[in-house]
N, C-alpha and C. Protein backbone atom coordinates (compact mmCIF):
# COMPACT_ATOMS: atom_id res chain seq x y z
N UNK A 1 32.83 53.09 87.00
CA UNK A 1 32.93 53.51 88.38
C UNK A 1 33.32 55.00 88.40
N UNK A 2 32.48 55.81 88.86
CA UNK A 2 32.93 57.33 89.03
C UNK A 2 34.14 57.57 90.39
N UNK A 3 34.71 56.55 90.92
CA UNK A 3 35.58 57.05 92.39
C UNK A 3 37.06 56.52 91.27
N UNK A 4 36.85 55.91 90.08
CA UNK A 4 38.25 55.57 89.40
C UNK A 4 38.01 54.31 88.88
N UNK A 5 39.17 53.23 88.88
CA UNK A 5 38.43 51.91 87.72
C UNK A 5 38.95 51.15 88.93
N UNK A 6 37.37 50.48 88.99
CA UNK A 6 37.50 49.31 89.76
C UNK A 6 37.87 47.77 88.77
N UNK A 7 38.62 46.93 89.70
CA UNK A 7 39.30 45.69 89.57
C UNK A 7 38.46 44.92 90.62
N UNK A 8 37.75 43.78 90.04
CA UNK A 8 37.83 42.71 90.30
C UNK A 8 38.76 41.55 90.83
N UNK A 9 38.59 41.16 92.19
CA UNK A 9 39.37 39.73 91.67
C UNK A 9 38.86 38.72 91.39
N UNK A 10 39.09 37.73 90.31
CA UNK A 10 37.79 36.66 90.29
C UNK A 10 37.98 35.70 90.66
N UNK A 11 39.04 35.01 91.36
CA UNK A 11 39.54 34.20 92.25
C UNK A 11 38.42 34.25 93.67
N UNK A 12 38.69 35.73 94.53
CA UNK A 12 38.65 35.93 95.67
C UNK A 12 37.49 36.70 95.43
N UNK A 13 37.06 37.09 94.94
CA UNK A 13 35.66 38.60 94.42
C UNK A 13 35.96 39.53 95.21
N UNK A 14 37.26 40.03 95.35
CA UNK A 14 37.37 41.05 96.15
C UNK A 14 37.67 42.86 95.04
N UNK A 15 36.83 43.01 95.72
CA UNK A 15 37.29 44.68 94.71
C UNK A 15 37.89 45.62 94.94
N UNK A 16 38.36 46.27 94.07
CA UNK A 16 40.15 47.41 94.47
C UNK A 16 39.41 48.52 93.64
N UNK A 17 39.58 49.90 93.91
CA UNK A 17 39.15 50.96 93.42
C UNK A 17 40.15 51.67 93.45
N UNK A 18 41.23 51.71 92.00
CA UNK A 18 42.32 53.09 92.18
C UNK A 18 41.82 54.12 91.88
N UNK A 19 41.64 55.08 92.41
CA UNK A 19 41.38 56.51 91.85
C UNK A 19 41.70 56.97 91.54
N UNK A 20 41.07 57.40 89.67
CA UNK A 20 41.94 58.05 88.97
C UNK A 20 41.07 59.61 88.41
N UNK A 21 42.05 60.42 87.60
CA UNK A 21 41.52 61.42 87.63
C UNK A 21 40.66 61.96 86.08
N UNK A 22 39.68 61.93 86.27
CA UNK A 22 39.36 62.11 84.29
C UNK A 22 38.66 60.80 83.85
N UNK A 23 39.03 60.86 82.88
CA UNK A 23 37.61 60.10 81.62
C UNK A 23 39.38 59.06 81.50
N UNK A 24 38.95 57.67 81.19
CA UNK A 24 40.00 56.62 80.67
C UNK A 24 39.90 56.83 79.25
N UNK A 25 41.13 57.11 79.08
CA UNK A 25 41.02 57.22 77.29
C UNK A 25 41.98 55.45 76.41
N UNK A 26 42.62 55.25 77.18
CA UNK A 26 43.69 54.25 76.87
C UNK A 26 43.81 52.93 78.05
N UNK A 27 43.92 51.89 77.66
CA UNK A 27 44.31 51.26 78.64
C UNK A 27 45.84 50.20 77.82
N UNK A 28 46.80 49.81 78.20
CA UNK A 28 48.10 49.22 77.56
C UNK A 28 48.58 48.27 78.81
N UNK A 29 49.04 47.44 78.29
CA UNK A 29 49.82 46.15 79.58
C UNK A 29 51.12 45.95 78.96
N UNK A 30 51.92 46.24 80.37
CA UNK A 30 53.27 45.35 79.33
C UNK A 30 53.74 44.36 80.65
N UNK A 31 53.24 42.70 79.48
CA UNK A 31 53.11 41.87 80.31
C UNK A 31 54.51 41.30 80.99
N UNK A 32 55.70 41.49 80.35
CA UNK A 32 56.97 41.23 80.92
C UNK A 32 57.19 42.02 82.30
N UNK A 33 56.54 43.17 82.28
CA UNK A 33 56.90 43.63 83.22
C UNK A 33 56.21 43.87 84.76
N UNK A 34 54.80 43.07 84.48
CA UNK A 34 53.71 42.92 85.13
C UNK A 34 52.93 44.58 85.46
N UNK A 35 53.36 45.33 84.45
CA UNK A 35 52.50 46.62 84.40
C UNK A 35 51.68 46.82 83.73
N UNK A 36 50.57 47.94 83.94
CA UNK A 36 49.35 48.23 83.25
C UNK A 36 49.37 49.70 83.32
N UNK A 37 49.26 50.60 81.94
CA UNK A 37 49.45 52.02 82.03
C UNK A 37 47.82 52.51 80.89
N UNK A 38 47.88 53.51 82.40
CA UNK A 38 46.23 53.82 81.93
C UNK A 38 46.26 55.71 81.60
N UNK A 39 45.92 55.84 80.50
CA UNK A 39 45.59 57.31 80.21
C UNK A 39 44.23 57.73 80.75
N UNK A 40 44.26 58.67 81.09
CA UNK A 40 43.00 59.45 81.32
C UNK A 40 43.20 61.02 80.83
N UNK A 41 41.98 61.43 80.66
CA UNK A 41 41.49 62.44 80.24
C UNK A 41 41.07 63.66 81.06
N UNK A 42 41.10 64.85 81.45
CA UNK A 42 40.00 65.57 81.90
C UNK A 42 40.23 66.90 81.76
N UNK A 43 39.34 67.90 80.61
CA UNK A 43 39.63 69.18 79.89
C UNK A 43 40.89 68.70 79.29
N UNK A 44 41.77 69.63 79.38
CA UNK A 44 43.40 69.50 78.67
C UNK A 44 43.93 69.15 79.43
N UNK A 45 43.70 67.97 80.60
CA UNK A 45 45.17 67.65 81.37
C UNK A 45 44.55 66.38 81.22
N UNK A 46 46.17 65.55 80.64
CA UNK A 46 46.34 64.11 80.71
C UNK A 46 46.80 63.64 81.42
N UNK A 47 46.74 62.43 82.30
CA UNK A 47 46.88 61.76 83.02
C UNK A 47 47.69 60.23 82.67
N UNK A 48 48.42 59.95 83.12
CA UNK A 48 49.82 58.42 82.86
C UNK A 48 49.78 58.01 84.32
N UNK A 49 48.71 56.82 84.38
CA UNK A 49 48.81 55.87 85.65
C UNK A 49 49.59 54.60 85.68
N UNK A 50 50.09 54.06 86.96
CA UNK A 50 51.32 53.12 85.88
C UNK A 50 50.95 52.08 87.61
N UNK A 51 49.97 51.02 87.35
CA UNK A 51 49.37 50.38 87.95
C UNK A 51 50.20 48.65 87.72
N UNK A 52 50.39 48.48 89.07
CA UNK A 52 51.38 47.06 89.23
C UNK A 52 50.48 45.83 89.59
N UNK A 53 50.34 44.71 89.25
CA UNK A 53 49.86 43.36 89.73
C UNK A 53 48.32 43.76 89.43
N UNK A 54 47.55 44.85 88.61
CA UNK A 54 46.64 45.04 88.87
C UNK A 54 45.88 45.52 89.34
N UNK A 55 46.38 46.10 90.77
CA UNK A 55 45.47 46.79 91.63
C UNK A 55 46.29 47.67 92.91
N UNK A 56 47.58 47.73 92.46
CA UNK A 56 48.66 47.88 92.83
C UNK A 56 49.02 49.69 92.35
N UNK A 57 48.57 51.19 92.51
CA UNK A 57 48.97 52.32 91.92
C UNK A 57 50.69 52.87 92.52
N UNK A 58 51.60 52.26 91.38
CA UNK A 58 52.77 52.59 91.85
C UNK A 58 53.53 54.10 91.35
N UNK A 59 52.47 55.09 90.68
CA UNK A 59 53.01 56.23 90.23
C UNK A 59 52.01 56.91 89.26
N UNK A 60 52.24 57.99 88.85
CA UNK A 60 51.92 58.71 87.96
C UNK A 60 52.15 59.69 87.30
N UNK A 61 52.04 60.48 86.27
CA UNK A 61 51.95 62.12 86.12
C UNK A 61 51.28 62.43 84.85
N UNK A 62 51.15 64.08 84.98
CA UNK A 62 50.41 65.13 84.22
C UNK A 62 50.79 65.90 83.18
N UNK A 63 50.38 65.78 82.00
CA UNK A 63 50.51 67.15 81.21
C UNK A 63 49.46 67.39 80.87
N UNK A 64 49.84 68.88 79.85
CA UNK A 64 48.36 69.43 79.40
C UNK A 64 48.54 69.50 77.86
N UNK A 65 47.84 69.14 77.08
CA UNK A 65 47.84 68.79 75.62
C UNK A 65 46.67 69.06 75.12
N UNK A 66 46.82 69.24 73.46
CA UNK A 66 45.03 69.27 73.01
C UNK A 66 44.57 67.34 72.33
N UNK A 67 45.77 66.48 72.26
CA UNK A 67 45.74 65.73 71.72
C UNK A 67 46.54 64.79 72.54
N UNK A 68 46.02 63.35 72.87
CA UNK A 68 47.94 62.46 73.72
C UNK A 68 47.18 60.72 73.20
N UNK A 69 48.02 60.27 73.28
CA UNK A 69 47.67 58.43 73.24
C UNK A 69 49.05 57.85 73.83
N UNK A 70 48.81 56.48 74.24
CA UNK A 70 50.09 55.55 74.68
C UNK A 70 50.01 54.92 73.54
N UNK A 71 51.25 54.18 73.62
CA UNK A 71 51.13 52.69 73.14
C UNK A 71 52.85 52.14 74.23
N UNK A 72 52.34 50.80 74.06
CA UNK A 72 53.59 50.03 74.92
C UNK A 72 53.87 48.81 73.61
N UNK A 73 55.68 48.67 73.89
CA UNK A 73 55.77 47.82 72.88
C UNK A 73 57.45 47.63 73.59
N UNK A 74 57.07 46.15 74.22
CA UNK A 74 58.17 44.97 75.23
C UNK A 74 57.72 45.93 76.49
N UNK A 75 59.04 46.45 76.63
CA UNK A 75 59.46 47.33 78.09
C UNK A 75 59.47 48.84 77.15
N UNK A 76 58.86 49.02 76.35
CA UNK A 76 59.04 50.64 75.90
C UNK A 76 57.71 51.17 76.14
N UNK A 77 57.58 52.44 76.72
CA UNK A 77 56.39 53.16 76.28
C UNK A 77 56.26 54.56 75.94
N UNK A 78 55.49 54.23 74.44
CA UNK A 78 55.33 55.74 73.65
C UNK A 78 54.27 56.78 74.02
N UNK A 79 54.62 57.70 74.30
CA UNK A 79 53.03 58.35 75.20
C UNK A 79 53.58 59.86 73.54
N UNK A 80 51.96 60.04 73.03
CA UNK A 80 52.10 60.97 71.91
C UNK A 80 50.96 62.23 72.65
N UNK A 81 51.63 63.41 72.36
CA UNK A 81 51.03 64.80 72.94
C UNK A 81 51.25 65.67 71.60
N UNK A 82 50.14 65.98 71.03
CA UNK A 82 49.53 67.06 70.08
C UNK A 82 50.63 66.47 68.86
N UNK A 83 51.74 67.35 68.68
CA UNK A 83 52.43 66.34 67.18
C UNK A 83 54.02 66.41 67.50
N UNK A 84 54.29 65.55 68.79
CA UNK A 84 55.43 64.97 69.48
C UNK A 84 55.33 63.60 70.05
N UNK A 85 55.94 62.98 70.32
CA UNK A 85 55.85 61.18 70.13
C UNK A 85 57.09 60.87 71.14
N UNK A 86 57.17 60.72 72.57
CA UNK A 86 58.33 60.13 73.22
C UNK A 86 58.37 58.88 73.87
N UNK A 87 59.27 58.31 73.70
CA UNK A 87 59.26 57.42 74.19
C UNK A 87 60.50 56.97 75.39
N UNK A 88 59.86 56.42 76.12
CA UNK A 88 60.39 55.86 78.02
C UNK A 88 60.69 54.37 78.10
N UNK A 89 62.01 53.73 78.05
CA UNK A 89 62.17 52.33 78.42
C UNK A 89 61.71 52.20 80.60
N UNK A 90 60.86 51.37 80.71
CA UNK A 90 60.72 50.71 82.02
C UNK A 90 60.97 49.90 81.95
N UNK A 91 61.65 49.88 83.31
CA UNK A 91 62.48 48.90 84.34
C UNK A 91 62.04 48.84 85.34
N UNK A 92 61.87 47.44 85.90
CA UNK A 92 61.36 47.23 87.34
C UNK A 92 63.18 47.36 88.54
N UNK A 93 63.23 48.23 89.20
CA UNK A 93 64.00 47.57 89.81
C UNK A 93 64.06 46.98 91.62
C-alpha cells in the first residue's frame, strides 16, 4: 500500500490504513504488551512506529542514520543506529 500498511480485519474485512513514512524495513511484536513496532526507511531518516491492537498508531519518532534495525525481546526494545545499540523497556500504563 503506498498511503502506509494496510491491516486487514479477517473477522469483520474491515481495513485500517496507518500512514507511515518511508519504505518498511522491520516489522517486531511484543505480544505481552499487545504492541507492534514498525521501522521504516526513507533516504537517511528512520522512522519507530509503535502501533497498538493492530491498527491502533499510538506514537512515534525520527532519526537520521546511515544504518538502524529493531529487535524486541519481552517488554524491551533494541533499536541499533550505524554502530550504537539502545535499548527502551515499555510499559503500558
Amino acid at each position: 500500500c503506498s498511503k502506509g500498511l494496510g491491516i486487514i480485519d479477517c473477522e469483520t474485512y474491515e481495513n485500517t490504513i496507518i500512514p507511515l513514512k518511508g519504505k518498511i524495513i522491520s516489522i517486531h511484536e511484543a505480544k505481552d504488551l499487545n504492541l507492534t513496532c514498525i521501522l521504516t526507511k526513507s533516504e537517511r531518516e528512520y522512522s519507530i512506529y509503535f502501533v497498538e491492537d493492530f491498527d491502533h498508531l499510538i506514537g512515534h519518532f525520527s532519526f537520521e542514520a546511515q544504518s538502524s534495525f529493531i529487535n524486541i525481546e519481552n517488554d524491551m526494545l533494541f533499536i541499533g543506529k550505524n554502530d550504537e545499540i539502545s535499548c527502551v523497556k515499555m510499559e503500558q500504563k
